[in-house]
PDB file of N, CA and C in Angstrom:
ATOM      1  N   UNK A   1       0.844  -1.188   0.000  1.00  0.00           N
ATOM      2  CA  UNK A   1       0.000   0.000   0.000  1.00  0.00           C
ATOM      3  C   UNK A   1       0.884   1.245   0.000  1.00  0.00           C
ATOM      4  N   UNK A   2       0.670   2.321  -0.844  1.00  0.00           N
ATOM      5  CA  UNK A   2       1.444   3.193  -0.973  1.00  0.00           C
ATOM      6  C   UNK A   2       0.498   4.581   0.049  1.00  0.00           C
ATOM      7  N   UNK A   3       1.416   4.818   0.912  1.00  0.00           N
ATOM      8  CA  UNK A   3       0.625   6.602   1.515  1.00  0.00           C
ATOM      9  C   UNK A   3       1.321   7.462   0.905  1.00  0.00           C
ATOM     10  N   UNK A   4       0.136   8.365   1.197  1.00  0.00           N
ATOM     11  CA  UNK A   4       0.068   9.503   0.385  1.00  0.00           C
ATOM     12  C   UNK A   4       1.393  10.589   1.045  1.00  0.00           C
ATOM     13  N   UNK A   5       1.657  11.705   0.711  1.00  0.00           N
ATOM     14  CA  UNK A   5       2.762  12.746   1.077  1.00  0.00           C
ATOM     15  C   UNK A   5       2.618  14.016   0.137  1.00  0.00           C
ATOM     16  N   UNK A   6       2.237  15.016   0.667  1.00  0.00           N
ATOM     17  CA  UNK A   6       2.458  16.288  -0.463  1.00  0.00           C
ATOM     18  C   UNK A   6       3.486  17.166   0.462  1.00  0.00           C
ATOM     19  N   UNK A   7       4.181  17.777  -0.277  1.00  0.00           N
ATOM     20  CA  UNK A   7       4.856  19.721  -0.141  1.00  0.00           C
ATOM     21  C   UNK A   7       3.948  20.524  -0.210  1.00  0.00           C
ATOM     22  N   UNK A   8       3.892  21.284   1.191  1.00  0.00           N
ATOM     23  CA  UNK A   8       2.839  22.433   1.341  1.00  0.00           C
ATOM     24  C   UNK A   8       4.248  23.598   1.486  1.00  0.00           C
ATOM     25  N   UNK A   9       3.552  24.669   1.307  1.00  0.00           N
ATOM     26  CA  UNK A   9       4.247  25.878   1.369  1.00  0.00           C
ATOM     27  C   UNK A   9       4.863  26.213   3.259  1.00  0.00           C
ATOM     28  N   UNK A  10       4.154  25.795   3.492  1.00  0.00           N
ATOM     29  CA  UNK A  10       4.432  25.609   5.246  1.00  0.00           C
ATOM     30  C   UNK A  10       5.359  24.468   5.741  1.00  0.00           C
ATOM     31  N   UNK A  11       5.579  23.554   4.853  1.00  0.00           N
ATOM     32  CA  UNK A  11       6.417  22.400   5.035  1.00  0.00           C
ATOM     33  C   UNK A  11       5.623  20.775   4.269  1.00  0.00           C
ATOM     34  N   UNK A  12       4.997  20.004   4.971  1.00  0.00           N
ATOM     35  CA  UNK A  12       4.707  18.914   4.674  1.00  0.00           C
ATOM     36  C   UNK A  12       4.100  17.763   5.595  1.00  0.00           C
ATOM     37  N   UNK A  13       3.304  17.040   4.833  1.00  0.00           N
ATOM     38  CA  UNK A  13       2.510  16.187   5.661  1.00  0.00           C
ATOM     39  C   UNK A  13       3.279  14.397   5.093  1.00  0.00           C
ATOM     40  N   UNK A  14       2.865  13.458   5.510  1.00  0.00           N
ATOM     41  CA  UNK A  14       2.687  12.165   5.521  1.00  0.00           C
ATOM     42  C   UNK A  14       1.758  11.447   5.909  1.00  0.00           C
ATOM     43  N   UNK A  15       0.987  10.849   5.057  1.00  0.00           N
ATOM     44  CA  UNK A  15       0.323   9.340   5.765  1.00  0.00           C
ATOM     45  C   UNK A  15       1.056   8.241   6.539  1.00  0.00           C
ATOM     46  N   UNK A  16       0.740   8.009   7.601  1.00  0.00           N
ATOM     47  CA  UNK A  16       1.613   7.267   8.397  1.00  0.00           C
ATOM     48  C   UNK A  16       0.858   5.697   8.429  1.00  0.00           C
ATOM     49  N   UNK A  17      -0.957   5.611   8.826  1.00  0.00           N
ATOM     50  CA  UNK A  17      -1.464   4.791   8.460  1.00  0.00           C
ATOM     51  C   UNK A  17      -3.313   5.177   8.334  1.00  0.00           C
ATOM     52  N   UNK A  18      -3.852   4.293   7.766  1.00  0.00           N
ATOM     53  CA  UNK A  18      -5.199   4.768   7.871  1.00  0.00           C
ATOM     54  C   UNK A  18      -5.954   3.821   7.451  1.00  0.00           C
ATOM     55  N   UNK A  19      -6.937   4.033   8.228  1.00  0.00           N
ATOM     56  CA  UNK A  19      -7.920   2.737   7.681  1.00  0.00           C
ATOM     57  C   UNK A  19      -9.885   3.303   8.272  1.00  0.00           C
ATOM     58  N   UNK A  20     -10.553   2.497   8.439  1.00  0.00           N
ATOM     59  CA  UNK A  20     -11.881   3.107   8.642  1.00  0.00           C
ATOM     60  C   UNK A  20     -11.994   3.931   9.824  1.00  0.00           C
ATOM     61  N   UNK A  21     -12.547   5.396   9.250  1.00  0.00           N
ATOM     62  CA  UNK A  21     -12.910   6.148  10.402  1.00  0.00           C
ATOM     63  C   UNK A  21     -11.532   6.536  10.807  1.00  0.00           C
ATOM     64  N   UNK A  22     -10.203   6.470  10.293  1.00  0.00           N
ATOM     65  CA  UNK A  22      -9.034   7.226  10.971  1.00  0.00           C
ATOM     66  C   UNK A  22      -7.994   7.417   9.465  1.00  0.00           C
ATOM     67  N   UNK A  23      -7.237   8.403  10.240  1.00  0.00           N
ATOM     68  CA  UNK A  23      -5.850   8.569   9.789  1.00  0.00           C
ATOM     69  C   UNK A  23      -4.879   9.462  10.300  1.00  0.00           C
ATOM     70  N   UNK A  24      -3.747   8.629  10.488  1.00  0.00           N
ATOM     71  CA  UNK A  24      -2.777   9.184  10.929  1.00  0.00           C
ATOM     72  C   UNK A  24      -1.774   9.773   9.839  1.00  0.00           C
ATOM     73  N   UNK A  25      -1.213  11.134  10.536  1.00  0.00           N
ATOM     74  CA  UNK A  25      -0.232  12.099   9.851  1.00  0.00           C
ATOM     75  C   UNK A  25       0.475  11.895  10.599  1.00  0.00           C
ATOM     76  N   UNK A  26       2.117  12.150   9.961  1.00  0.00           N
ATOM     77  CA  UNK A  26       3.483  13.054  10.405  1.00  0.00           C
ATOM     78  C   UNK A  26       3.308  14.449   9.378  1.00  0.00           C
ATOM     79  N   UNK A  27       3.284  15.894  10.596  1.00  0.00           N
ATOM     80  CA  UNK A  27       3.130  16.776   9.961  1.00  0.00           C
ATOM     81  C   UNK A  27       4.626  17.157  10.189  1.00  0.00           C
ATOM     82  N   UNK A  28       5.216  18.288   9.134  1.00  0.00           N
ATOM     83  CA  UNK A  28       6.348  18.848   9.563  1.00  0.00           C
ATOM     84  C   UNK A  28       6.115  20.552   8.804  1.00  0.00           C
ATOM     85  N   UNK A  29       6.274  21.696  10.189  1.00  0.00           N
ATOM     86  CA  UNK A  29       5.685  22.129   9.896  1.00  0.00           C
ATOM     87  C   UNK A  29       7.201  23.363  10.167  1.00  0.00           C
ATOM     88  N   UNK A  30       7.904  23.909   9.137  1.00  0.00           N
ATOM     89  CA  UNK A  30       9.036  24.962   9.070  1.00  0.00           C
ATOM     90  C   UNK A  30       8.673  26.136  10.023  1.00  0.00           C
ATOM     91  N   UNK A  31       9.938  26.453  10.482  1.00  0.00           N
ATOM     92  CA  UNK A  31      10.407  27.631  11.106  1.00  0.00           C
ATOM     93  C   UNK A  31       9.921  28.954  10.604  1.00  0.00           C
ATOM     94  N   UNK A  32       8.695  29.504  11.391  1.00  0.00           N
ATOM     95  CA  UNK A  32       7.834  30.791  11.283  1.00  0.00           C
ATOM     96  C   UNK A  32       6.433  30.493  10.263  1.00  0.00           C
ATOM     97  N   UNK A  33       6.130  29.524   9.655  1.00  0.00           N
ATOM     98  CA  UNK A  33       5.312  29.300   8.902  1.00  0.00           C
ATOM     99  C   UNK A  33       4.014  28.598   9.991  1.00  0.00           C
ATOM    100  N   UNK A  34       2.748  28.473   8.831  1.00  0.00           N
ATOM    101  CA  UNK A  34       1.448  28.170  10.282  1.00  0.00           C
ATOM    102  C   UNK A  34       0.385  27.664   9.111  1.00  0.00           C
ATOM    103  N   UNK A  35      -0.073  26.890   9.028  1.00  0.00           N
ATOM    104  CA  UNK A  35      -1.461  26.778   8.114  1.00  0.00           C
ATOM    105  C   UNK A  35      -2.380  27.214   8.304  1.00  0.00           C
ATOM    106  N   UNK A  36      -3.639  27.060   7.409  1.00  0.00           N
ATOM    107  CA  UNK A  36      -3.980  27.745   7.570  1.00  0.00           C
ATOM    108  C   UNK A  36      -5.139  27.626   9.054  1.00  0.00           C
ATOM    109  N   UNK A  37      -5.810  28.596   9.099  1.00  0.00           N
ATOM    110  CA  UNK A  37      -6.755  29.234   9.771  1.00  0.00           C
ATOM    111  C   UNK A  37      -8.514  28.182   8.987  1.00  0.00           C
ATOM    112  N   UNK A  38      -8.425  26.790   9.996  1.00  0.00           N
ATOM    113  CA  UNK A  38      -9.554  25.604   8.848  1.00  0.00           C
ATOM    114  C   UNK A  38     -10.863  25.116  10.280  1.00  0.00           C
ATOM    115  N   UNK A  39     -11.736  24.793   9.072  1.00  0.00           N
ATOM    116  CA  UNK A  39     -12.575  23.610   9.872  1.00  0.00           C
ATOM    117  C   UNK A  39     -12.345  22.523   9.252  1.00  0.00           C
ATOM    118  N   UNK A  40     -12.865  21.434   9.874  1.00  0.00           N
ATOM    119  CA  UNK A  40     -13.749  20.487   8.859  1.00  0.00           C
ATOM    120  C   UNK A  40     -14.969  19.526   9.056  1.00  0.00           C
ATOM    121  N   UNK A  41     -15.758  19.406   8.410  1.00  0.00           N
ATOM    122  CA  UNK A  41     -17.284  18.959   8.260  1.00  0.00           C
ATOM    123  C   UNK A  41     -17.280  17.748   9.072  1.00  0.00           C
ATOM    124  N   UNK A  42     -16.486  16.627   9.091  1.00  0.00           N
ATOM    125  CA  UNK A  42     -16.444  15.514   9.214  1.00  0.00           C
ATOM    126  C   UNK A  42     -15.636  14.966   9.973  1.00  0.00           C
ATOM    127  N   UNK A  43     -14.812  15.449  10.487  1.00  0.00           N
ATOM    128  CA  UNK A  43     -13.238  14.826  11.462  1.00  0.00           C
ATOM    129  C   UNK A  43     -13.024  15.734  12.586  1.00  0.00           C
ATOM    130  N   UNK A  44     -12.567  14.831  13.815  1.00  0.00           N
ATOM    131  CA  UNK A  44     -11.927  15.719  14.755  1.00  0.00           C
ATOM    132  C   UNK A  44     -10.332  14.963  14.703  1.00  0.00           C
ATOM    133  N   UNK A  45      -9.721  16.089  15.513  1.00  0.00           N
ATOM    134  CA  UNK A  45      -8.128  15.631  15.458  1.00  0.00           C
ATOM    135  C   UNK A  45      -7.428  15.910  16.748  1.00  0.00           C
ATOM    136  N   UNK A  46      -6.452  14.861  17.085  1.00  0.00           N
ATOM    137  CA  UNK A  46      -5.950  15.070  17.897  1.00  0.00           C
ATOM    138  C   UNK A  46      -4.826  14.982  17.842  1.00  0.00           C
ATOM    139  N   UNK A  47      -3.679  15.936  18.247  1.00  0.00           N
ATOM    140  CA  UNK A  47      -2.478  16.575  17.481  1.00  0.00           C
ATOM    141  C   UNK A  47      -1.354  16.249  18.934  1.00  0.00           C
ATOM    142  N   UNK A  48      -0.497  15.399  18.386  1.00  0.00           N
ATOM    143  CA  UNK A  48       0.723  15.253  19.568  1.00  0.00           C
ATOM    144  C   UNK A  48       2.431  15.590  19.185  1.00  0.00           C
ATOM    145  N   UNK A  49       2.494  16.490  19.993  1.00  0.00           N
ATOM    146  CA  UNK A  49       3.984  17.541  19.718  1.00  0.00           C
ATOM    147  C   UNK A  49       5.170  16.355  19.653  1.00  0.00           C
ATOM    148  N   UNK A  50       5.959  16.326  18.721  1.00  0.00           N
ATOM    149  CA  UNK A  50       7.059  15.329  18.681  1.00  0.00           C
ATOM    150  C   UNK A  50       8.174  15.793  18.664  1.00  0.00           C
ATOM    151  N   UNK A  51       8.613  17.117  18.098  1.00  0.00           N
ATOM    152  CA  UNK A  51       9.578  17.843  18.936  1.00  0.00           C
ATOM    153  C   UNK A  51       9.101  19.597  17.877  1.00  0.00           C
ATOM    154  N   UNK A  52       9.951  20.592  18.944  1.00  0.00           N
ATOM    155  CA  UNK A  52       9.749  21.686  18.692  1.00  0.00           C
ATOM    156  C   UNK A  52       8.088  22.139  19.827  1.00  0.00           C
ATOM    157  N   UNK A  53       7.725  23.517  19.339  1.00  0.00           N
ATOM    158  CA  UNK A  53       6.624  23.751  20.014  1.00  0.00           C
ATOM    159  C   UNK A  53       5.734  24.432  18.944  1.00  0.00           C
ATOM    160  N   UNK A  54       4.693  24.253  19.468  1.00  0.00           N
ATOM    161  CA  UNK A  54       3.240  24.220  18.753  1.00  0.00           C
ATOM    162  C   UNK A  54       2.506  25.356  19.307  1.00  0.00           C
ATOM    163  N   UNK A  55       2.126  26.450  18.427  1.00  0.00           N
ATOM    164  CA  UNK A  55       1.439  27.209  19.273  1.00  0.00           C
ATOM    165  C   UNK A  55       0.247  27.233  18.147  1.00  0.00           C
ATOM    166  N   UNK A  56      -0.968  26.572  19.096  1.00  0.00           N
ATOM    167  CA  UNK A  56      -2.325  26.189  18.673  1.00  0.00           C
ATOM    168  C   UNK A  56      -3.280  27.122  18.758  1.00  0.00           C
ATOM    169  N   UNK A  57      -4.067  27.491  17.808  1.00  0.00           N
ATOM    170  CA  UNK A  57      -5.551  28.402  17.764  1.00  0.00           C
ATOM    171  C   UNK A  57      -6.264  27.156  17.299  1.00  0.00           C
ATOM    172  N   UNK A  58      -7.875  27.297  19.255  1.00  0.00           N
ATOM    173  CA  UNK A  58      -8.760  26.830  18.741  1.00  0.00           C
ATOM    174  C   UNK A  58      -9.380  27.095  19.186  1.00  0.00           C
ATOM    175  N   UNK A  59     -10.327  27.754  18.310  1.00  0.00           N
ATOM    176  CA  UNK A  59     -11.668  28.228  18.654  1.00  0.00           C
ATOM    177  C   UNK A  59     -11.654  29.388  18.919  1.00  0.00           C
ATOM    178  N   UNK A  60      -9.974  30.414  18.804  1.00  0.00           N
ATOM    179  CA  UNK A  60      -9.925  31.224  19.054  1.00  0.00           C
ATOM    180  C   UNK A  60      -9.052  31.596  20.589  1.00  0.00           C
ATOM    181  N   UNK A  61      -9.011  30.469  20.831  1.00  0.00           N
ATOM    182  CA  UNK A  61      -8.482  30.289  22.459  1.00  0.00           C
ATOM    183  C   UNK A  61      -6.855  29.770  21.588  1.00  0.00           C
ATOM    184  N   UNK A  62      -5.542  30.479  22.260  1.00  0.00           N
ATOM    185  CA  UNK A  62      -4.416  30.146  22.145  1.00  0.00           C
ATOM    186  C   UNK A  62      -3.743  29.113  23.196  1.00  0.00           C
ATOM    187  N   UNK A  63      -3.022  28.172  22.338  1.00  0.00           N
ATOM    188  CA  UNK A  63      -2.654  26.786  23.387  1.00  0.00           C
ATOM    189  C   UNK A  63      -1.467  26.296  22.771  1.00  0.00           C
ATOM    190  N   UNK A  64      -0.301  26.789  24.009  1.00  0.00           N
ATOM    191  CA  UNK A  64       1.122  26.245  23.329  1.00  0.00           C
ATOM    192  C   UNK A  64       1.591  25.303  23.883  1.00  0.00           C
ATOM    193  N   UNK A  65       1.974  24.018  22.917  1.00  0.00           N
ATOM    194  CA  UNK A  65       1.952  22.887  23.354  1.00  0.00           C
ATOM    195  C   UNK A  65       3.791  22.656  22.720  1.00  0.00           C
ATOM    196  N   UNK A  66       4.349  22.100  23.550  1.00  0.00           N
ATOM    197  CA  UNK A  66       5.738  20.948  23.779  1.00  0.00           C
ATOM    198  C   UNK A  66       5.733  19.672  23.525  1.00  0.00           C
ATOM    199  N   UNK A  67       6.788  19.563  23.114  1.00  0.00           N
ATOM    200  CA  UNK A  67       6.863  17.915  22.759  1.00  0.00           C
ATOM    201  C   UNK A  67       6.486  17.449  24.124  1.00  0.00           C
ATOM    202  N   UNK A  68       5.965  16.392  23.694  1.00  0.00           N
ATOM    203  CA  UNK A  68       5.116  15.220  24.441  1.00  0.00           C
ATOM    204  C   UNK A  68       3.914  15.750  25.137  1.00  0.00           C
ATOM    205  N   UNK A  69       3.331  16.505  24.443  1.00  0.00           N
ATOM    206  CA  UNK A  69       2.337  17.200  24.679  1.00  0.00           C
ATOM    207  C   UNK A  69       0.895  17.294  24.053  1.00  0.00           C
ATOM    208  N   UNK A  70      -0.722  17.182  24.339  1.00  0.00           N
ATOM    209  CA  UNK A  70      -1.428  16.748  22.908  1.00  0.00           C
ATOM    210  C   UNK A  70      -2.314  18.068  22.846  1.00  0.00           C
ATOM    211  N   UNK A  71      -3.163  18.388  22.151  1.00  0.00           N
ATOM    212  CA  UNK A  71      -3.862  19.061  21.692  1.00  0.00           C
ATOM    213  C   UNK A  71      -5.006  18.311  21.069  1.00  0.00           C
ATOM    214  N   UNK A  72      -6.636  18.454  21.222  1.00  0.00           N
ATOM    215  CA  UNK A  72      -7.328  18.047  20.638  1.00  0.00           C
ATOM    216  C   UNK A  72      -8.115  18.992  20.036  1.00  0.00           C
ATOM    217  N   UNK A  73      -8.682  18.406  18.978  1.00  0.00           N
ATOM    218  CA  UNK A  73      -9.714  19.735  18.562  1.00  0.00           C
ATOM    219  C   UNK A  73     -11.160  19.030  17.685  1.00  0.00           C
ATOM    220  N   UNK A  74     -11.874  19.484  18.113  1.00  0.00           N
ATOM    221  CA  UNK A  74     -13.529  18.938  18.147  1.00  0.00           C
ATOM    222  C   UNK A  74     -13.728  19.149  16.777  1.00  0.00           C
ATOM    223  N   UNK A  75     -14.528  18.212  16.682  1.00  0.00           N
ATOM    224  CA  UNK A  75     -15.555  18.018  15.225  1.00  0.00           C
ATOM    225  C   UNK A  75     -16.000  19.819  14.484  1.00  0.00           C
ATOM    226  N   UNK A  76     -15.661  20.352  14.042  1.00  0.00           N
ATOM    227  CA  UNK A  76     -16.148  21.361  13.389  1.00  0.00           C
ATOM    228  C   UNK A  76     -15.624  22.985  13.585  1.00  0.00           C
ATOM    229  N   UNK A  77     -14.497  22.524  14.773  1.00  0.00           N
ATOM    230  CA  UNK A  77     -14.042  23.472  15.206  1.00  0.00           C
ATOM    231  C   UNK A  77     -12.539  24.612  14.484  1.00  0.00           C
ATOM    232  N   UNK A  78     -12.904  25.521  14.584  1.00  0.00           N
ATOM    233  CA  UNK A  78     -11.791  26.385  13.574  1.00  0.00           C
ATOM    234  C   UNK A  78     -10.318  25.869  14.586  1.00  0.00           C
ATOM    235  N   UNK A  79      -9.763  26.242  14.082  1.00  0.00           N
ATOM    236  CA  UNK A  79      -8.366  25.572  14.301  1.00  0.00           C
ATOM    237  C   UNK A  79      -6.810  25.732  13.314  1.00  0.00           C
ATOM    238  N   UNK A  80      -5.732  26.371  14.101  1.00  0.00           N
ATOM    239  CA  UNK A  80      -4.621  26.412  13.083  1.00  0.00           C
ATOM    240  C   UNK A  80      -3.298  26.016  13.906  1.00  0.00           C
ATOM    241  N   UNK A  81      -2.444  25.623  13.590  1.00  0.00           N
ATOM    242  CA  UNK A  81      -1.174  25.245  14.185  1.00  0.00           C
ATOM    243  C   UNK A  81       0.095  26.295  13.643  1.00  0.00           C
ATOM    244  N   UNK A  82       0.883  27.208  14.545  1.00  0.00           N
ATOM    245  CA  UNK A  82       2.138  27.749  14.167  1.00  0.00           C
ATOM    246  C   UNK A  82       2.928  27.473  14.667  1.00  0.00           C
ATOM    247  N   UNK A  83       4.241  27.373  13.571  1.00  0.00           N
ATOM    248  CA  UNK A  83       5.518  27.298  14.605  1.00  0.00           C
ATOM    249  C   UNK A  83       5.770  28.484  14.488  1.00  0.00           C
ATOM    250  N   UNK A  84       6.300  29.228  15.814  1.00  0.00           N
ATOM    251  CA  UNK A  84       6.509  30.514  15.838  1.00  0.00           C
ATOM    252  C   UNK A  84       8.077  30.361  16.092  1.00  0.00           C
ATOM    253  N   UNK A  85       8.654  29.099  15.889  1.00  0.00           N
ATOM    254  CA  UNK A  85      10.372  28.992  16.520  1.00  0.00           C
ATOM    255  C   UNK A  85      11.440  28.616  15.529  1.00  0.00           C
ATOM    256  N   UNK A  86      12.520  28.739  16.099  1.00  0.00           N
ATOM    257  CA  UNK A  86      13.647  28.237  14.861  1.00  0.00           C
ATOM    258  C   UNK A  86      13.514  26.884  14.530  1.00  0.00           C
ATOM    259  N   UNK A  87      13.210  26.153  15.108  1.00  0.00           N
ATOM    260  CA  UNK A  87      13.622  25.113  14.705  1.00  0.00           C
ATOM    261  C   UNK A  87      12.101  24.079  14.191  1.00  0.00           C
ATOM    262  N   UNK A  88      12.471  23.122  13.428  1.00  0.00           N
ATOM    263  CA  UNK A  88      11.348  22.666  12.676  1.00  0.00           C
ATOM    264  C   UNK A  88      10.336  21.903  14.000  1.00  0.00           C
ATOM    265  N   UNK A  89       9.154  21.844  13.736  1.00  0.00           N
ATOM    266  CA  UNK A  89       8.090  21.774  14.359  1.00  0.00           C
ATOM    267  C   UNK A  89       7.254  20.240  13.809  1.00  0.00           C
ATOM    268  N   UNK A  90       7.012  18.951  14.536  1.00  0.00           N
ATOM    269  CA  UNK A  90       7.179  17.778  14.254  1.00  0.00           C
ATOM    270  C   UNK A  90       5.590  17.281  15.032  1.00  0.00           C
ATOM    271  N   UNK A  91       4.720  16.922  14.218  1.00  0.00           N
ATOM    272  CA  UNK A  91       3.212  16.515  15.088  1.00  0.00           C
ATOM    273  C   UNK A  91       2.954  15.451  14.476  1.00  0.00           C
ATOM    274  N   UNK A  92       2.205  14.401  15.587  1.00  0.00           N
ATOM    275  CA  UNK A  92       1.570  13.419  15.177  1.00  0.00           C
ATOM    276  C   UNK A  92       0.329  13.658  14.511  1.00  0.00           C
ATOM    277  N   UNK A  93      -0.421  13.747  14.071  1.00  0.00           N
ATOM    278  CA  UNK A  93      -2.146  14.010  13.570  1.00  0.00           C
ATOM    279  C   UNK A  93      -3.110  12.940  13.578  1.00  0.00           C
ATOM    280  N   UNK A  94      -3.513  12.653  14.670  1.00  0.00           N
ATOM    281  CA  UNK A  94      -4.708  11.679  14.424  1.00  0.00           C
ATOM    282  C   UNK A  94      -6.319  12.419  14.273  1.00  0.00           C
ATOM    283  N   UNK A  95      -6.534  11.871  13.094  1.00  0.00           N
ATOM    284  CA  UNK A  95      -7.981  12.417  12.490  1.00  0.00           C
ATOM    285  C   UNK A  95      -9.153  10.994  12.587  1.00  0.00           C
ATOM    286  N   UNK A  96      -9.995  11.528  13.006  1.00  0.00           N
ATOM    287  CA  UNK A  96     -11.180  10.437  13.516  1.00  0.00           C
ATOM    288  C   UNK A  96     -12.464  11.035  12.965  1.00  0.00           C
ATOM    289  N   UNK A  97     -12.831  10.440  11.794  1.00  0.00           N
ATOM    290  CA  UNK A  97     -14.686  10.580  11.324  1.00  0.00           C
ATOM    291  C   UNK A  97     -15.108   9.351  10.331  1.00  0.00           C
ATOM    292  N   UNK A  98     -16.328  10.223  10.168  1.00  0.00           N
ATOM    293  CA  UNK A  98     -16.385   9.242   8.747  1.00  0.00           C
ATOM    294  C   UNK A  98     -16.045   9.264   7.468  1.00  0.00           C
ATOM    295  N   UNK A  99     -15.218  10.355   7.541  1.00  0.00           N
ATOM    296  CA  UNK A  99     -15.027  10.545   6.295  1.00  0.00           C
ATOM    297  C   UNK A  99     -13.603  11.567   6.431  1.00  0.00           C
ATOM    298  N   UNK A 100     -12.314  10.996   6.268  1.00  0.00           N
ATOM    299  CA  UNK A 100     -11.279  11.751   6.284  1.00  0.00           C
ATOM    300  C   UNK A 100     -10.179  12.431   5.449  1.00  0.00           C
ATOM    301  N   UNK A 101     -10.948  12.403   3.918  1.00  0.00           N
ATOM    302  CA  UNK A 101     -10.596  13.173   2.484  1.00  0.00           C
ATOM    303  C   UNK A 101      -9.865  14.573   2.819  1.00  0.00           C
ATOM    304  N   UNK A 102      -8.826  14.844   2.190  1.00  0.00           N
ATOM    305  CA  UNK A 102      -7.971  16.008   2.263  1.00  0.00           C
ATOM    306  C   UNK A 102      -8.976  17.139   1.678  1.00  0.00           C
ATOM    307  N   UNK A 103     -10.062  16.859   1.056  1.00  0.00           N
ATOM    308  CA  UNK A 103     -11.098  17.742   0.761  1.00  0.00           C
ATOM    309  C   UNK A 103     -11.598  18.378   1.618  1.00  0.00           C
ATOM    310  N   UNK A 104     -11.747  18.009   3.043  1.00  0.00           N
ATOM    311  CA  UNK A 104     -12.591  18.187   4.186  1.00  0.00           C
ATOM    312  C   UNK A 104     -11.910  19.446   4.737  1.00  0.00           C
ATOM    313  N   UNK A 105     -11.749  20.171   3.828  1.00  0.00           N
ATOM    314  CA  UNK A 105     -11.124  21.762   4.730  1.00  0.00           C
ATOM    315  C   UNK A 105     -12.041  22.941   4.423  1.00  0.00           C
ATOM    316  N   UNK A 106     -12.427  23.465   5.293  1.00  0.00           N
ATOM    317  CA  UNK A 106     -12.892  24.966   4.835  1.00  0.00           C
ATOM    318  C   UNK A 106     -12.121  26.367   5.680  1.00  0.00           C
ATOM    319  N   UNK A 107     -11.047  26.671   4.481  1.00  0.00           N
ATOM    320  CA  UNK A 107     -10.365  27.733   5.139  1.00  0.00           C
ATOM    321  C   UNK A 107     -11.071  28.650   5.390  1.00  0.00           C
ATOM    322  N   UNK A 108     -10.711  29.338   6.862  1.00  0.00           N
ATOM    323  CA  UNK A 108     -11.453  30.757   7.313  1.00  0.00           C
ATOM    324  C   UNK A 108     -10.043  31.935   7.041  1.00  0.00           C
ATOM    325  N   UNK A 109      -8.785  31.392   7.020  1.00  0.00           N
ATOM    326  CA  UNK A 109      -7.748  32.245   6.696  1.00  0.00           C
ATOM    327  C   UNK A 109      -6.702  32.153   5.974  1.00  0.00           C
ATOM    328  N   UNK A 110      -5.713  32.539   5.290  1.00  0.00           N
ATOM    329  CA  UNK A 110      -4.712  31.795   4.502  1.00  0.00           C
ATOM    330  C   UNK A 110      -3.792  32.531   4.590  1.00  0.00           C
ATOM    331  N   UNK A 111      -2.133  32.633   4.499  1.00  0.00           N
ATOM    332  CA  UNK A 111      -1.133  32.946   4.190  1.00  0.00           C
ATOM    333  C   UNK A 111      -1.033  33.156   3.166  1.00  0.00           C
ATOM    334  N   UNK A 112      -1.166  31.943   1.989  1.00  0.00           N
ATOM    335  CA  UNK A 112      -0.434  31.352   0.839  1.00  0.00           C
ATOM    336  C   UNK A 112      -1.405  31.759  -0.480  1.00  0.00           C
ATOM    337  N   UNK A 113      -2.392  32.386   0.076  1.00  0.00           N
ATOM    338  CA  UNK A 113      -3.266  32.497  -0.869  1.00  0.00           C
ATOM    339  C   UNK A 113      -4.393  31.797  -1.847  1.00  0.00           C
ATOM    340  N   UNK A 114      -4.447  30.572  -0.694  1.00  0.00           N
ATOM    341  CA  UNK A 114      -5.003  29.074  -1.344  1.00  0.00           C
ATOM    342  C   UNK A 114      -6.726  29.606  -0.873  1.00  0.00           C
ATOM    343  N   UNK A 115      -7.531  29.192  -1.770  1.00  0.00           N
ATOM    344  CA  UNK A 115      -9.131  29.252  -1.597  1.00  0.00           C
ATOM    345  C   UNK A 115      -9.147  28.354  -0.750  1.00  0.00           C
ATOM    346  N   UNK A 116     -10.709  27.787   0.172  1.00  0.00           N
ATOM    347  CA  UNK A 116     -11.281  27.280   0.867  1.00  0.00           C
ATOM    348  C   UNK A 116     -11.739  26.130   0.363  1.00  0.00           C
ATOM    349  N   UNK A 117     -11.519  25.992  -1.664  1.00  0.00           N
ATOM    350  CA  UNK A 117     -12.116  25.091  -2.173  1.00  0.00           C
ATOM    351  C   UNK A 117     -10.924  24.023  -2.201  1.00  0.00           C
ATOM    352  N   UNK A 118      -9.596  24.242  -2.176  1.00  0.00           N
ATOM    353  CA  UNK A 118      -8.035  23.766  -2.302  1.00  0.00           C
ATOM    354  C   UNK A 118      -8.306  22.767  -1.130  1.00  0.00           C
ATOM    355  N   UNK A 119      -7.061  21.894  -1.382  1.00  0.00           N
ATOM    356  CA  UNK A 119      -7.071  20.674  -0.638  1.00  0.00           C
ATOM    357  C   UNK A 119      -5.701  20.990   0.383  1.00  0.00           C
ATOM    358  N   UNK A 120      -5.619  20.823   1.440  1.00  0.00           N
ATOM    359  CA  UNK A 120      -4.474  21.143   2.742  1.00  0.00           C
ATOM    360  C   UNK A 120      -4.161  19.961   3.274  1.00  0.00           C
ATOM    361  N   UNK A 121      -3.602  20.372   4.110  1.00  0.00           N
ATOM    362  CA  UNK A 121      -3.108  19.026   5.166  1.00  0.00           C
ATOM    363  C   UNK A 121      -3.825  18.646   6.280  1.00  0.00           C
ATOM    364  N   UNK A 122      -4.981  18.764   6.305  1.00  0.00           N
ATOM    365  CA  UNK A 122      -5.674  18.262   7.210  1.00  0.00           C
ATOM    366  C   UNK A 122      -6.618  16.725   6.842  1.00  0.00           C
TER     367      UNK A 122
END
């Protein structure tokens, strides 16, 4: 079975494994860069720091998380991850619904200039 992997402008994701109702990421996310500002319809996620630090928007509420550290974020809830540090920024991503298509994003903000209709790393 081959997983998936794209280059985002922020750094990069990996499929690590996935099967019904889940999937797991290795995100890697560069020095000062942040994705975007997303929901999604169908998945919640729960995000664990593997090294570097994570400074999390959710819901509007700021939450800076350290390696070995988790972050969850609810079914529908806005949500963005920055590294605000030098050094590269390393998360587990576990996504849980019924439906966990890279489609499932609706940006509320962007850096990069990508529409809401574009496919991300979530």
């Amino acid at each position: 079975m081959s997983l998936d992997w794209e280059e985002r402008p922020w750094g990069s994701w990996h499929v690590i494994d996935e099967g019904d109702g889940y999937k797991v990421k290795r995100i890697h996310v560069a020095p000062g860069q942040r994705l975007s500002y997303q929901t999604h319809e169908h998945r919640s996620e729960h995000w664990v720091v593997i090294a570097g630090t994570a400074t999390c928007v959710v819901e509007g509420e700021t939450l800076i998380a350290e390696a070995g550290h988790s972050i969850d974020v609810a079914l529908g809830a806005a949500h963005r991850i920055t590294n605000a540090h030098d050094e590269e920024l390393v998360i587990i991503e576990v996504q849980r619904g019924a439906y966990t298509g890279e489609d499932d994003i609706c940006r509320l903000e962007d850096d990069y200039g990508r529409s809401d209709d574009a496919v991300e790393a979530r």
